[in-house]
N, C-alpha and C. Protein backbone atom coordinates (compact mmCIF):
# COMPACT_ATOMS: atom_id res chain seq x y z
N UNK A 1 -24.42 155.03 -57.42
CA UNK A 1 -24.03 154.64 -58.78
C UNK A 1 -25.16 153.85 -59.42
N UNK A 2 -25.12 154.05 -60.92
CA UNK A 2 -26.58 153.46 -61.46
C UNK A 2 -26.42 151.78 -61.67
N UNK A 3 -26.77 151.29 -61.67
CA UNK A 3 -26.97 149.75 -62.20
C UNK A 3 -25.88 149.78 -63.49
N UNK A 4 -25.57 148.85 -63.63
CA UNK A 4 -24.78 148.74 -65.14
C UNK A 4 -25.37 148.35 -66.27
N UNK A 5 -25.57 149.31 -67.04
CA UNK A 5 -25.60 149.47 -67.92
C UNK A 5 -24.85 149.32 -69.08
N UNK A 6 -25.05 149.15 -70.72
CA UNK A 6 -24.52 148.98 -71.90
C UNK A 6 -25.17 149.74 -72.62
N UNK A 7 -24.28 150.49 -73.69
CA UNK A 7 -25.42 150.75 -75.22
C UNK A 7 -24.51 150.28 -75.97
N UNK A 8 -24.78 149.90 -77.00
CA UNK A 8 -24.94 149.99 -78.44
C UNK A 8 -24.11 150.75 -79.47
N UNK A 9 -23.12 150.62 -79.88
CA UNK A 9 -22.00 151.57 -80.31
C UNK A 9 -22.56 151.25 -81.85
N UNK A 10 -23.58 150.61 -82.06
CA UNK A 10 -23.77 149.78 -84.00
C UNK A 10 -24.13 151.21 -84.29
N UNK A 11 -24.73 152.23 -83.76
CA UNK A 11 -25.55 153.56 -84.36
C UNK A 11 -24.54 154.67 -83.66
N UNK A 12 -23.71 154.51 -83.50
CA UNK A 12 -22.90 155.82 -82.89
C UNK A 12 -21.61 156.13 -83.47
N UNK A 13 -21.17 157.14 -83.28
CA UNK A 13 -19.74 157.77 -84.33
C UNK A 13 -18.08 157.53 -83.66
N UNK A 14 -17.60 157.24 -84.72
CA UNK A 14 -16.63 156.38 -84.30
C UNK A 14 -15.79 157.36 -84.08
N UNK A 15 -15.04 157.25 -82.93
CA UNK A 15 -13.35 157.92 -82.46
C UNK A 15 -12.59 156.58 -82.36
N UNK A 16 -11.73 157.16 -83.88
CA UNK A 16 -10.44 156.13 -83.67
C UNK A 16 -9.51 155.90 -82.94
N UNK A 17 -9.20 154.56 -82.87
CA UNK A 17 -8.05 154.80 -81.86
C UNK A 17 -7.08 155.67 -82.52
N UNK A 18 -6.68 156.23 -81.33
CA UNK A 18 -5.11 157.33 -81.25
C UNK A 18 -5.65 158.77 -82.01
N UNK A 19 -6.84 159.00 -82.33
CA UNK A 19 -7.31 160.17 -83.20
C UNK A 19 -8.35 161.43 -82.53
N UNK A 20 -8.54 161.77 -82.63
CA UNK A 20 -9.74 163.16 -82.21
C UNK A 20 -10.95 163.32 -83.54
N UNK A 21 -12.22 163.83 -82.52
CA UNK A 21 -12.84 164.10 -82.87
C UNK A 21 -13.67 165.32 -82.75
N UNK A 22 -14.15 166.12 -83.76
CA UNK A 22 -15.17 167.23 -83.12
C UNK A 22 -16.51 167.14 -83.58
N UNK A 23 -17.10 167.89 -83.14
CA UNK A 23 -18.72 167.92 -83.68
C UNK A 23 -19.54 168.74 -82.87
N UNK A 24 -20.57 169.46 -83.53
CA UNK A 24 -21.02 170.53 -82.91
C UNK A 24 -22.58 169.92 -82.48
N UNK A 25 -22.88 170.63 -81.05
CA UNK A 25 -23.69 169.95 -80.28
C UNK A 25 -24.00 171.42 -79.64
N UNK A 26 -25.99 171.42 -79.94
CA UNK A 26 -26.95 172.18 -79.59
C UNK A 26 -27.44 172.30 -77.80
N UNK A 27 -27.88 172.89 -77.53
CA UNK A 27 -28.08 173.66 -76.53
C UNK A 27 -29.25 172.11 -76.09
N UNK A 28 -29.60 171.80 -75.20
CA UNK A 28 -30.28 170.70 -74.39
C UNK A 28 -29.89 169.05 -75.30
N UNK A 29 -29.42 168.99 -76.15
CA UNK A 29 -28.94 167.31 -76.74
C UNK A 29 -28.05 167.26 -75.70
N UNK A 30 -27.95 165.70 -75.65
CA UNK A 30 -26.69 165.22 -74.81
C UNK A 30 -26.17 163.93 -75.44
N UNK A 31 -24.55 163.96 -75.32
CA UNK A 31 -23.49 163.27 -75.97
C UNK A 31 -23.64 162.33 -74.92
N UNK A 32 -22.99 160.95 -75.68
CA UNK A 32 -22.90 160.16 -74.58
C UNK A 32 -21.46 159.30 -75.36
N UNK A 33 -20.86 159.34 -74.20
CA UNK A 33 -19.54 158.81 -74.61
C UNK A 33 -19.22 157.27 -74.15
N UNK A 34 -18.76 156.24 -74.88
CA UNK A 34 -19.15 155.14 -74.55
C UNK A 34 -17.66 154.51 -74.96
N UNK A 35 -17.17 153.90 -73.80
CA UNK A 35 -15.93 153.04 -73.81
C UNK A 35 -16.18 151.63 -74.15
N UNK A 36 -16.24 151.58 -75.82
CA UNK A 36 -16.73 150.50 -76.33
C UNK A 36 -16.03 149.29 -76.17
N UNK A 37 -14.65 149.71 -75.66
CA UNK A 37 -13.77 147.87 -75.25
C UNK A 37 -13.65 148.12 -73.53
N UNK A 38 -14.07 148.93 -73.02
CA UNK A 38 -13.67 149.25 -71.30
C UNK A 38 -12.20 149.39 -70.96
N UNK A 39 -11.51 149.50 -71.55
CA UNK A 39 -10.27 150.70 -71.12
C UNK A 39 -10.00 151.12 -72.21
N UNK A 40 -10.28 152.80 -72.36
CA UNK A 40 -10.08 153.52 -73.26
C UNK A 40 -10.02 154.46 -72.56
N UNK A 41 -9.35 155.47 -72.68
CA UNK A 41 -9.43 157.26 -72.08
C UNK A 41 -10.29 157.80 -73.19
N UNK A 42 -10.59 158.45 -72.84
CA UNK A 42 -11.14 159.83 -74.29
C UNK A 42 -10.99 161.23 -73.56
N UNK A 43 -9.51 161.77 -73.82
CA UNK A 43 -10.16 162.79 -73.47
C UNK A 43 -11.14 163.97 -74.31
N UNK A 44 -11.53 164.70 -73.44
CA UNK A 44 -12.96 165.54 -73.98
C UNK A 44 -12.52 166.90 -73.67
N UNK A 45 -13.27 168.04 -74.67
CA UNK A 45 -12.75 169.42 -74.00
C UNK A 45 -14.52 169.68 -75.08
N UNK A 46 -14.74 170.67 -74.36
CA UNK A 46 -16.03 171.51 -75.36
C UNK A 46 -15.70 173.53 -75.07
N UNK A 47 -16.11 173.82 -76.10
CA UNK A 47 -16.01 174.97 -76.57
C UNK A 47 -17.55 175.55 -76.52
N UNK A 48 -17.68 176.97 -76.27
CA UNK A 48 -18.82 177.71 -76.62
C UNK A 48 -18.78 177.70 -78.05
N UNK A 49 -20.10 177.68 -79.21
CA UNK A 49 -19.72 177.12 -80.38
C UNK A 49 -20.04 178.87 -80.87
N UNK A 50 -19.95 179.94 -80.18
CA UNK A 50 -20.03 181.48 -80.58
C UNK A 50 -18.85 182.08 -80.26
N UNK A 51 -18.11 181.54 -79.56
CA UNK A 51 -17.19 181.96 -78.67
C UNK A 51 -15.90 181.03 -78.52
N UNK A 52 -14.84 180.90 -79.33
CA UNK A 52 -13.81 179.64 -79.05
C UNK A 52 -12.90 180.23 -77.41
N UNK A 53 -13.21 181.43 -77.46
CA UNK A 53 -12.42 181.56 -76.41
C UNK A 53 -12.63 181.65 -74.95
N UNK A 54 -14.48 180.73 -75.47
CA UNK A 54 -15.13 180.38 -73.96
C UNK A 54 -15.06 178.56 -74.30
N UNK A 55 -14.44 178.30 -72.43
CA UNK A 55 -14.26 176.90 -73.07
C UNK A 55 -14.36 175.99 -71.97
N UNK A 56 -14.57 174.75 -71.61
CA UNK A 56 -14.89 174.15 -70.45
C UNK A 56 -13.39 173.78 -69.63
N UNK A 57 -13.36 174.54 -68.55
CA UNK A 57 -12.35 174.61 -67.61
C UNK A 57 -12.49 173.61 -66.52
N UNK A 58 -11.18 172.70 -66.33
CA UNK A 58 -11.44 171.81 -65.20
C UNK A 58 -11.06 172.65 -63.54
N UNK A 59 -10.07 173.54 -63.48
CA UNK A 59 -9.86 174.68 -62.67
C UNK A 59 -11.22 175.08 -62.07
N UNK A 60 -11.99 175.35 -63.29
CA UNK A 60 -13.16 176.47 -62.41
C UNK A 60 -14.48 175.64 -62.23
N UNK A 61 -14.71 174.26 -62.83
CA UNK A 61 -15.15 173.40 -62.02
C UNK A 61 -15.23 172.58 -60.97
N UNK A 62 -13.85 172.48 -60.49
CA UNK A 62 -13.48 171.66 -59.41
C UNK A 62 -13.95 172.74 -58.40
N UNK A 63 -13.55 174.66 -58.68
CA UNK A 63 -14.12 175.23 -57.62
C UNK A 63 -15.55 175.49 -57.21
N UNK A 64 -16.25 174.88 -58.51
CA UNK A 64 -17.51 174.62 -58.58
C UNK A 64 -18.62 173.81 -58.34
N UNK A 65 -17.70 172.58 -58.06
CA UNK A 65 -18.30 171.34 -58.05
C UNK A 65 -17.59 171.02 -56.77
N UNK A 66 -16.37 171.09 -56.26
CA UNK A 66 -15.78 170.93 -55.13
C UNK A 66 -15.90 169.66 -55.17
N UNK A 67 -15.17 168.87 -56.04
CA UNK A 67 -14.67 167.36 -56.21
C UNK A 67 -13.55 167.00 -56.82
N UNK A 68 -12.98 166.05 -57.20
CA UNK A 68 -12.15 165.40 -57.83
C UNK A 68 -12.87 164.51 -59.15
N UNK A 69 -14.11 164.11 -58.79
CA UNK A 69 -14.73 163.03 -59.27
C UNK A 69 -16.48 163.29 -59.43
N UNK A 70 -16.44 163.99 -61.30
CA UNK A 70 -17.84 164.57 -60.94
C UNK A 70 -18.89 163.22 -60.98
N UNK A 71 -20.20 163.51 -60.38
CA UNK A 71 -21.06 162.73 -60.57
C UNK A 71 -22.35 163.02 -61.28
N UNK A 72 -23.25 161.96 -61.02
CA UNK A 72 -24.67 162.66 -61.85
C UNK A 72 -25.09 164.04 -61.08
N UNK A 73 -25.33 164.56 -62.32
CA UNK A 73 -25.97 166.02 -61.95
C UNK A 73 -25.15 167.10 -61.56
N UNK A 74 -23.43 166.72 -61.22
CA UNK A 74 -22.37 167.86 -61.71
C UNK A 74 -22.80 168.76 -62.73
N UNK A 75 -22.34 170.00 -62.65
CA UNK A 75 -22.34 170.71 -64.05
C UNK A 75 -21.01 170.94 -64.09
N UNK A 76 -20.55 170.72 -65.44
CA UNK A 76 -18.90 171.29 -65.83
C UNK A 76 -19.50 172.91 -65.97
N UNK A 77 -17.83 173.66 -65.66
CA UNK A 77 -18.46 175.28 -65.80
C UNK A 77 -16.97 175.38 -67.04
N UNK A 78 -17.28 176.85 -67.97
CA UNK A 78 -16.13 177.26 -68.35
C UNK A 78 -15.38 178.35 -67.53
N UNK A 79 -14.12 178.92 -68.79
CA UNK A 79 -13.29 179.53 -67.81
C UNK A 79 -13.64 181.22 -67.96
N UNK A 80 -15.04 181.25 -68.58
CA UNK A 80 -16.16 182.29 -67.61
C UNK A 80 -17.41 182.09 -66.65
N UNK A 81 -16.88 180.81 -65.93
CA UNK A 81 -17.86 180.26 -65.11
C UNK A 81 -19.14 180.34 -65.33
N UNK A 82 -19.40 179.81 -66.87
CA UNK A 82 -21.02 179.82 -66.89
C UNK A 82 -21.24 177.96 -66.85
N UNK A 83 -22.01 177.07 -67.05
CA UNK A 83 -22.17 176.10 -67.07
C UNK A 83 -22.34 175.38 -68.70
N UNK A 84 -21.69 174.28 -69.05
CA UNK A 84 -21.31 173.93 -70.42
C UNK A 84 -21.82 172.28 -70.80
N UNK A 85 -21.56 171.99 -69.46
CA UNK A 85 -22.01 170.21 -69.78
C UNK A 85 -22.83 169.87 -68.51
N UNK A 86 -23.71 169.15 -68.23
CA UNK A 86 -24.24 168.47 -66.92
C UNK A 86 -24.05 166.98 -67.07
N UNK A 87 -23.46 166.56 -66.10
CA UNK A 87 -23.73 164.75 -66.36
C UNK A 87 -24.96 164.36 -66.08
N UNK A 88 -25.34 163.64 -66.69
CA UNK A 88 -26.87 163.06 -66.62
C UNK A 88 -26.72 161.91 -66.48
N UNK A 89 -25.83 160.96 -67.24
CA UNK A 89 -26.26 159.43 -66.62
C UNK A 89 -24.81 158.92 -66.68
N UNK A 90 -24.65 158.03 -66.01
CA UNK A 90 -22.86 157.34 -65.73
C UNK A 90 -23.04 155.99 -65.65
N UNK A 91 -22.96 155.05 -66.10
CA UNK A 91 -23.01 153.70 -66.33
C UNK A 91 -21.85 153.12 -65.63
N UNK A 92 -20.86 153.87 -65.66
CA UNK A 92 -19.60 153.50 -65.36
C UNK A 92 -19.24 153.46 -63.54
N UNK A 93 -18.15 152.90 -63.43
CA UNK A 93 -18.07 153.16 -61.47
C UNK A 93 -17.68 154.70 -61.18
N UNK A 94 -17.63 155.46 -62.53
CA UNK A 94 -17.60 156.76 -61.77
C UNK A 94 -16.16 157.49 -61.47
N UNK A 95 -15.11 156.94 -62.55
CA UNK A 95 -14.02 157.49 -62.08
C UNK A 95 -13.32 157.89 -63.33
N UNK A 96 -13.29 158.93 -63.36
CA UNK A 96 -12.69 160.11 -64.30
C UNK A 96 -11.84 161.12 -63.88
N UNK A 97 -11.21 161.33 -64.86
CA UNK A 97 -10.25 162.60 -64.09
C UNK A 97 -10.01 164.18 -64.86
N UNK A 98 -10.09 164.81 -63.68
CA UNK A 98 -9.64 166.27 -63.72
C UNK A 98 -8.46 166.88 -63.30
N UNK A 99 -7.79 166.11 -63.66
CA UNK A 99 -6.25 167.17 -63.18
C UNK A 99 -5.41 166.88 -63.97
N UNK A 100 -5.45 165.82 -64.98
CA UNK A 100 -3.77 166.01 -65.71
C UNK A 100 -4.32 166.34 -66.87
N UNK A 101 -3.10 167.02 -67.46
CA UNK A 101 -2.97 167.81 -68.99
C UNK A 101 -3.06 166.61 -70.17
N UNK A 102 -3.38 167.47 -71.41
CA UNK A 102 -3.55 166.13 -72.51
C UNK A 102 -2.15 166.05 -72.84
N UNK A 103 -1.91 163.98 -73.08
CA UNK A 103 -0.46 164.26 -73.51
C UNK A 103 0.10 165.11 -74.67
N UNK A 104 1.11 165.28 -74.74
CA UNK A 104 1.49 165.84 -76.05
C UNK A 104 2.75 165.59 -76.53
N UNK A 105 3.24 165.88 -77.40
CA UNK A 105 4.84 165.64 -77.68
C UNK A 105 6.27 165.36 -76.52
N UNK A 106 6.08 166.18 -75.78
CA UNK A 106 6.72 166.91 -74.59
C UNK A 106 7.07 165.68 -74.24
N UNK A 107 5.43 164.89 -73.43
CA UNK A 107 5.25 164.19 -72.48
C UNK A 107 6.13 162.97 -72.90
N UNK A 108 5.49 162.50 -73.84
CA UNK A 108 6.16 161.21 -74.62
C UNK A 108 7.95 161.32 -75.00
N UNK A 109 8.01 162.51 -75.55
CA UNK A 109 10.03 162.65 -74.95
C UNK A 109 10.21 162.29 -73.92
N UNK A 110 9.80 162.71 -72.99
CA UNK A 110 10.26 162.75 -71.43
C UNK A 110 10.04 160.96 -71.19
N UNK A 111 8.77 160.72 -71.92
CA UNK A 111 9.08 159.18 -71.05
C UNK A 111 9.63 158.18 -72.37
N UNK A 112 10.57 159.38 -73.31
CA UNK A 112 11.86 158.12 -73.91
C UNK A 112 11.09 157.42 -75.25
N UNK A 113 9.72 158.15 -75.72
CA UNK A 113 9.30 157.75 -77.24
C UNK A 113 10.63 158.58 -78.30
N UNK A 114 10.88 157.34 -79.44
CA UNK A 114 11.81 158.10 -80.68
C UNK A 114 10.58 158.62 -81.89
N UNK A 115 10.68 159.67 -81.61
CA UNK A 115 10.09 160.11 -83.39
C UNK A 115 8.87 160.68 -82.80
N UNK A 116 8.40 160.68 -83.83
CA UNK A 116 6.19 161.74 -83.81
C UNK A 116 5.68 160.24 -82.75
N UNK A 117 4.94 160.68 -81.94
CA UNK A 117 4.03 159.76 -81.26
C UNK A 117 2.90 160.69 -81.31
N UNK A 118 1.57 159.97 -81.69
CA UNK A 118 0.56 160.26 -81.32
C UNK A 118 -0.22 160.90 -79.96
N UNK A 119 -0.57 161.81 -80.19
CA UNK A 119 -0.75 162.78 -78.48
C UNK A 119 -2.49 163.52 -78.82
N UNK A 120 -2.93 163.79 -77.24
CA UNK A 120 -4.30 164.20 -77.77
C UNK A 120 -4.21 165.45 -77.84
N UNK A 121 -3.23 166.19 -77.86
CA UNK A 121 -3.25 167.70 -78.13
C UNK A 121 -2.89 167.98 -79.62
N UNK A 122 -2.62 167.20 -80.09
CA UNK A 122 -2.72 167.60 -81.68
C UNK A 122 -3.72 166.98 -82.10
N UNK A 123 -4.49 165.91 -81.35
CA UNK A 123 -5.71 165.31 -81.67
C UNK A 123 -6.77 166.62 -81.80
N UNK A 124 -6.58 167.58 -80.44
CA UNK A 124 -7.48 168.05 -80.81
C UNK A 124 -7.42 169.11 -81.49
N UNK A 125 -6.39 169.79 -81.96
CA UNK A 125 -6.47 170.71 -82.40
C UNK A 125 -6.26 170.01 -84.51
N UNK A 126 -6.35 169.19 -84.83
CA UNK A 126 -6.76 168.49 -85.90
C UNK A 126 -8.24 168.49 -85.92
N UNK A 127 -8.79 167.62 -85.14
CA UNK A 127 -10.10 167.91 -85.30
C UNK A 127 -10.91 168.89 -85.77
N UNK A 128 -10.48 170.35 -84.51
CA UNK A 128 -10.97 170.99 -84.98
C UNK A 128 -10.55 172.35 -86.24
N UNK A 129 -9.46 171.56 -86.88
CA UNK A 129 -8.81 172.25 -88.21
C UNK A 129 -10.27 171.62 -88.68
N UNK A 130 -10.18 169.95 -88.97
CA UNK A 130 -11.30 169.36 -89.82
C UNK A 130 -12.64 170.05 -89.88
N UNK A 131 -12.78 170.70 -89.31
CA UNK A 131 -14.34 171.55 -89.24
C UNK A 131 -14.01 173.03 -89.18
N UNK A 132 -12.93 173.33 -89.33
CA UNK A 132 -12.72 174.90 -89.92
C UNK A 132 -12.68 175.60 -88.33
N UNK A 133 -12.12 175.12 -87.75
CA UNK A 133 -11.95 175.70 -86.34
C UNK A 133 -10.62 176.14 -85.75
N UNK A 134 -10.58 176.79 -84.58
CA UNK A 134 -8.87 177.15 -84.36
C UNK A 134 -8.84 177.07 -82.79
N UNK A 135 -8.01 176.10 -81.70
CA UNK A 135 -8.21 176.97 -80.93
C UNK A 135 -6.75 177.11 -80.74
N UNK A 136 -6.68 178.28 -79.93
CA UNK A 136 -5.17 179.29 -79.37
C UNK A 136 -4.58 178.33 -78.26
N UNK A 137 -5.03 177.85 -77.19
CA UNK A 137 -4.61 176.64 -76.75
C UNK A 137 -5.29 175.74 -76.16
N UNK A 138 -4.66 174.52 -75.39
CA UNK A 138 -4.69 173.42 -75.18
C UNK A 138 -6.00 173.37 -73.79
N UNK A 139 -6.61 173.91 -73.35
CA UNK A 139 -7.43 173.94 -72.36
C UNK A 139 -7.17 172.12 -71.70
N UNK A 140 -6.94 172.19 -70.13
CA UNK A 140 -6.89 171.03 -69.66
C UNK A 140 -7.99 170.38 -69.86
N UNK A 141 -8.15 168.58 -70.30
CA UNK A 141 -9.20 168.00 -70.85
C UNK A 141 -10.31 167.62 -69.66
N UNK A 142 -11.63 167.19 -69.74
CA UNK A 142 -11.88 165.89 -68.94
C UNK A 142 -11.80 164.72 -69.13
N UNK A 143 -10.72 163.86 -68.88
CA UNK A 143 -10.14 162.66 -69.24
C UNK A 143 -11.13 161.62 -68.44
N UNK A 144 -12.18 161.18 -69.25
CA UNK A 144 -13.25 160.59 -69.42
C UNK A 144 -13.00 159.13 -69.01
N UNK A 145 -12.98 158.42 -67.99
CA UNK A 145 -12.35 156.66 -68.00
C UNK A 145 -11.28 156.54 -67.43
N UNK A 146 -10.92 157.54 -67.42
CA UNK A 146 -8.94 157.65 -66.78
C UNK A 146 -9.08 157.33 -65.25
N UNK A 147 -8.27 156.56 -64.85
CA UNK A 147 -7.85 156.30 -63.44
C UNK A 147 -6.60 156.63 -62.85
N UNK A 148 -6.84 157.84 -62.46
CA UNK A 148 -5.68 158.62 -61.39
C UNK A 148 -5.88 158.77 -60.14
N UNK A 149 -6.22 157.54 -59.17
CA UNK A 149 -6.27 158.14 -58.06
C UNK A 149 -5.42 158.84 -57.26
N UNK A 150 -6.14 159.51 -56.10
CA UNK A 150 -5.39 160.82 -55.14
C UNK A 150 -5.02 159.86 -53.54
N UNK A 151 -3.53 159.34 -53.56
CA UNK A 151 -3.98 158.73 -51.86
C UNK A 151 -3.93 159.58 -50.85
N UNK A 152 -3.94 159.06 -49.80
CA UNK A 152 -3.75 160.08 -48.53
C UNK A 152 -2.95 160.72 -48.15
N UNK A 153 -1.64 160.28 -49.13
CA UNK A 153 -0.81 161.62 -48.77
C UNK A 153 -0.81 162.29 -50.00
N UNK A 154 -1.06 162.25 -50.57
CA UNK A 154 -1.56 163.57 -51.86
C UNK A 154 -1.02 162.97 -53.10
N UNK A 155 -0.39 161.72 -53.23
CA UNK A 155 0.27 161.07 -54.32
C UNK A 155 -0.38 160.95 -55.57
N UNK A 156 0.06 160.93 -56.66
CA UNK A 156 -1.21 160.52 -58.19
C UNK A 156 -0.03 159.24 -58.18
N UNK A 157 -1.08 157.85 -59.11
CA UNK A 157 -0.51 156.90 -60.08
C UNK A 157 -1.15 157.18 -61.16
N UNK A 158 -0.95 156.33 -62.31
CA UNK A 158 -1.38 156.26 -63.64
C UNK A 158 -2.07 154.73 -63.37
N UNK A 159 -3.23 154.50 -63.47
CA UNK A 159 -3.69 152.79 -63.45
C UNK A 159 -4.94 152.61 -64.41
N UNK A 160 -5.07 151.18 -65.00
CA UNK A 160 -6.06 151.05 -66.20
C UNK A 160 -7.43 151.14 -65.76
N UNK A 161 -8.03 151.98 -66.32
CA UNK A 161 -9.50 152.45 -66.25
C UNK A 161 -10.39 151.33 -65.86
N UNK A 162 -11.54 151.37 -64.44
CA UNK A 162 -12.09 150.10 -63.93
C UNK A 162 -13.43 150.10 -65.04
N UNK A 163 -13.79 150.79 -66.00
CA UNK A 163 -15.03 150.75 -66.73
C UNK A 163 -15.04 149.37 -67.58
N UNK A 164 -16.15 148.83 -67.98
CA UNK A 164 -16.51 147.69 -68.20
C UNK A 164 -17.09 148.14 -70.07
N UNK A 165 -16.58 146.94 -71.05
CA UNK A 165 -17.03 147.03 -72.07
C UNK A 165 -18.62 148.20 -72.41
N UNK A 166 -18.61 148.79 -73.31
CA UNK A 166 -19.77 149.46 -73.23
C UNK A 166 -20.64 150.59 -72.18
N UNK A 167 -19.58 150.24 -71.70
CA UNK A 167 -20.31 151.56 -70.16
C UNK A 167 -20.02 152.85 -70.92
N UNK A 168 -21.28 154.03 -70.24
CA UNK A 168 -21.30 155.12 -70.87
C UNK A 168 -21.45 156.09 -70.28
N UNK A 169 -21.21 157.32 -70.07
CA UNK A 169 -21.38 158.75 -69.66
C UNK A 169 -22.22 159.57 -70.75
N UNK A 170 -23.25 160.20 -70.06
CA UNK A 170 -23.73 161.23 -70.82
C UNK A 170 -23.79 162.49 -70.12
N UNK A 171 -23.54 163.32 -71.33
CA UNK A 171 -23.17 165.16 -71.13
C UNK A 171 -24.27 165.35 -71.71
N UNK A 172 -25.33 166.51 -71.00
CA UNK A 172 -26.05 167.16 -71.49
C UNK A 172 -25.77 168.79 -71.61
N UNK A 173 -25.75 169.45 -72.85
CA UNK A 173 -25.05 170.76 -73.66
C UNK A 173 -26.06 171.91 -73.14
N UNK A 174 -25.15 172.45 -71.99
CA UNK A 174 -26.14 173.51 -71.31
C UNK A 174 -26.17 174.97 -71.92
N UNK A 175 -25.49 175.28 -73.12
CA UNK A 175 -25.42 176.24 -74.70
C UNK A 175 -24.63 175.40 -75.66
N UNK A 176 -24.94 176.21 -76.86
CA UNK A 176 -24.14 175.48 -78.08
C UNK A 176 -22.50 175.45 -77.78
N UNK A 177 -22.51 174.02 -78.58
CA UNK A 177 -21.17 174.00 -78.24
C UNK A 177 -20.39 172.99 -79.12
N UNK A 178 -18.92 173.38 -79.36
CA UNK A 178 -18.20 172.33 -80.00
C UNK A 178 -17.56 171.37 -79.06
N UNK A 179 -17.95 169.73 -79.07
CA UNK A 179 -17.54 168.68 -78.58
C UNK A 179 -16.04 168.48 -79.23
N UNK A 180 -15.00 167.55 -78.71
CA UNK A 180 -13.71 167.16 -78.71
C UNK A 180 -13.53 166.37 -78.47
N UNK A 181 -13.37 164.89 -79.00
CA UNK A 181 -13.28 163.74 -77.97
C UNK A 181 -11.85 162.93 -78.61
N UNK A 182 -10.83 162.74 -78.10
CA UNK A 182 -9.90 161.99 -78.68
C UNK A 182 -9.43 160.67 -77.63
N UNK A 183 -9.52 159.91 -78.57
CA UNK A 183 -9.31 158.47 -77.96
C UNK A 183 -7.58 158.33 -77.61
N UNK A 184 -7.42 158.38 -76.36
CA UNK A 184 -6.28 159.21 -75.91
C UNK A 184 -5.29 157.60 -76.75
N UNK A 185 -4.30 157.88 -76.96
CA UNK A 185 -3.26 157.02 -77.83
C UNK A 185 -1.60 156.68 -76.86
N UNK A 186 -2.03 157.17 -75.28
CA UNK A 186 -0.93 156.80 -74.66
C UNK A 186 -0.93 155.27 -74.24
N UNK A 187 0.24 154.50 -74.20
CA UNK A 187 0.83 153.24 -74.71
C UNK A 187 2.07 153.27 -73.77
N UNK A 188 2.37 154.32 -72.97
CA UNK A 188 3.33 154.14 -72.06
C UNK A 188 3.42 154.13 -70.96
N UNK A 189 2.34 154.49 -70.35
CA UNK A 189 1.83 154.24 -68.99
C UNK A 189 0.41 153.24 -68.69
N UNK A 190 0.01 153.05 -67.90
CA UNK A 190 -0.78 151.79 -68.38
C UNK A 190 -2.12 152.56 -67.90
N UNK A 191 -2.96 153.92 -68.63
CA UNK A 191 -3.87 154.69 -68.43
C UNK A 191 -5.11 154.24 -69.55
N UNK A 192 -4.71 153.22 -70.96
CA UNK A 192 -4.90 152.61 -71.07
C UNK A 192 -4.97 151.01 -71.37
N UNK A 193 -4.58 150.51 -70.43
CA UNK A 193 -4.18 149.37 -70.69
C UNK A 193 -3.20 149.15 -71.39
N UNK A 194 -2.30 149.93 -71.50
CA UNK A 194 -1.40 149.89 -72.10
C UNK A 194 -1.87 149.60 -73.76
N UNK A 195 -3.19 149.07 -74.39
CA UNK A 195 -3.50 148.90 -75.28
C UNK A 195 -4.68 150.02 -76.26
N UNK A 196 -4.05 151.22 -76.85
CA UNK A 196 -5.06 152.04 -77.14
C UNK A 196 -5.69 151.56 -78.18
N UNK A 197 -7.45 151.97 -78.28
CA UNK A 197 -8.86 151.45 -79.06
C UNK A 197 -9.62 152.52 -79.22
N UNK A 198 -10.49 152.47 -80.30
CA UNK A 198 -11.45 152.79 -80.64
C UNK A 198 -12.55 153.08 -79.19
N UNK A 199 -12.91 154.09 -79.72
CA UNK A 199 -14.39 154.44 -78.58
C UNK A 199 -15.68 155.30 -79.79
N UNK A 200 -16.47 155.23 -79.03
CA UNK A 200 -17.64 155.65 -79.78
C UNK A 200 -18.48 156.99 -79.25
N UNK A 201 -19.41 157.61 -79.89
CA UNK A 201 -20.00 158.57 -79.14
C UNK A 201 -21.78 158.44 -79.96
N UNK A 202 -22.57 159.04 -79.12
CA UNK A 202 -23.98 159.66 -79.83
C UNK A 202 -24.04 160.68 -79.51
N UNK A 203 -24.83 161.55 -80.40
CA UNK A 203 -25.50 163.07 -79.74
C UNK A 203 -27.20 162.42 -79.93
N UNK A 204 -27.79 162.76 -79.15
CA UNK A 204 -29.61 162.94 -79.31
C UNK A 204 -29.95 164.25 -78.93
């Protein structure tokens, strides 16, 4: 794991709390996603930006990467197993997750919200209305900060993200592609701190 590190969120684009974001990101730039208060989720999904119906799959990376927990120099693959993101630098202790779905309406019934609650599956598919985009569905996210560990007998919890103010992940865009990042807005399990915030991003 790298030394800890901080950047600088004064020059980078804001994801509101409880909202989504998209933005289209060229073939070698890399995003860097930065948990500007240290517990925030974001989840993330990217798209081929020729192709919506090529898209970054956590399924066919895990058989790719053969982890739970990618690290530097992972490549995310899509769900035509070509390669879409590489991690390049992790500031953070390194714990993100690949296995649960983005919340959505559903979820938040089930755990007893009254009325519209904010969810990142309409996050993202808002977003990418905002830029004239469509997608058909929900592709599972990489939930960026999230702490789900796996124990030894195969159990998941929900627990608040160990990342530290300002710690950052960077994705480097191995083809064009549309980024997704929604500052996940769940408030009922304690995935973020029970307190959802603002997070930030750069492309270079």
């Amino acid at each position: 794991m790298n030394q800890i590190t901080q950047t600088d969120p004064a020059d980078a684009i804001l994801i509101p709390a409880r909202r989504g974001v998209a933005a289209y990101v060229q073939a070698g730039q890399t995003v860097t996603v930065i948990n500007t208060h240290g517990s925030q989720v974001v989840d993330t999904w990217a798209y081929n930006a020729k192709d919506m119906g090529e898209f970054m799959s956590m399924e066919h990376t895990r058989a790719a990467i053969l982890t739970l927990l990618p690290k530097e120099g992972d490549v995310f693959t899509t769900n035509k197993r070509q390669p879409i993101l590489t991690v390049v630098e992790d500031t953070t202790p390194g714990i993100h997750d690949t296995l649960i779905a983005a919340c959505d309406c559903h979820r938040y019934r089930q755990l007893g919200a009254v009325g519209y609650h904010d969810n990142c599956t309409d996050n993202l598919h808002q977003a990418l209305e905002a830029i004239a985009l469509e997608s058909t569905a929900t592709p599972s996210p990489l939930n960026l900060f999230m702490n789900v560990p796996v124990e030894n007998d195969g159990t998941l919890s929900f627990l608040p993200p160990v990342s530290k103010p300002g710690q950052f992940i960077s994705l480097r865009a191995e083809q064009d592609i549309v980024i997704v990042l929604s500052a996940c807005p769940q408030d009922m399990v304690p995935v973020n701190n029970m307190i959802p915030t603002e997070a930030h991003f750069k492309i270079r």
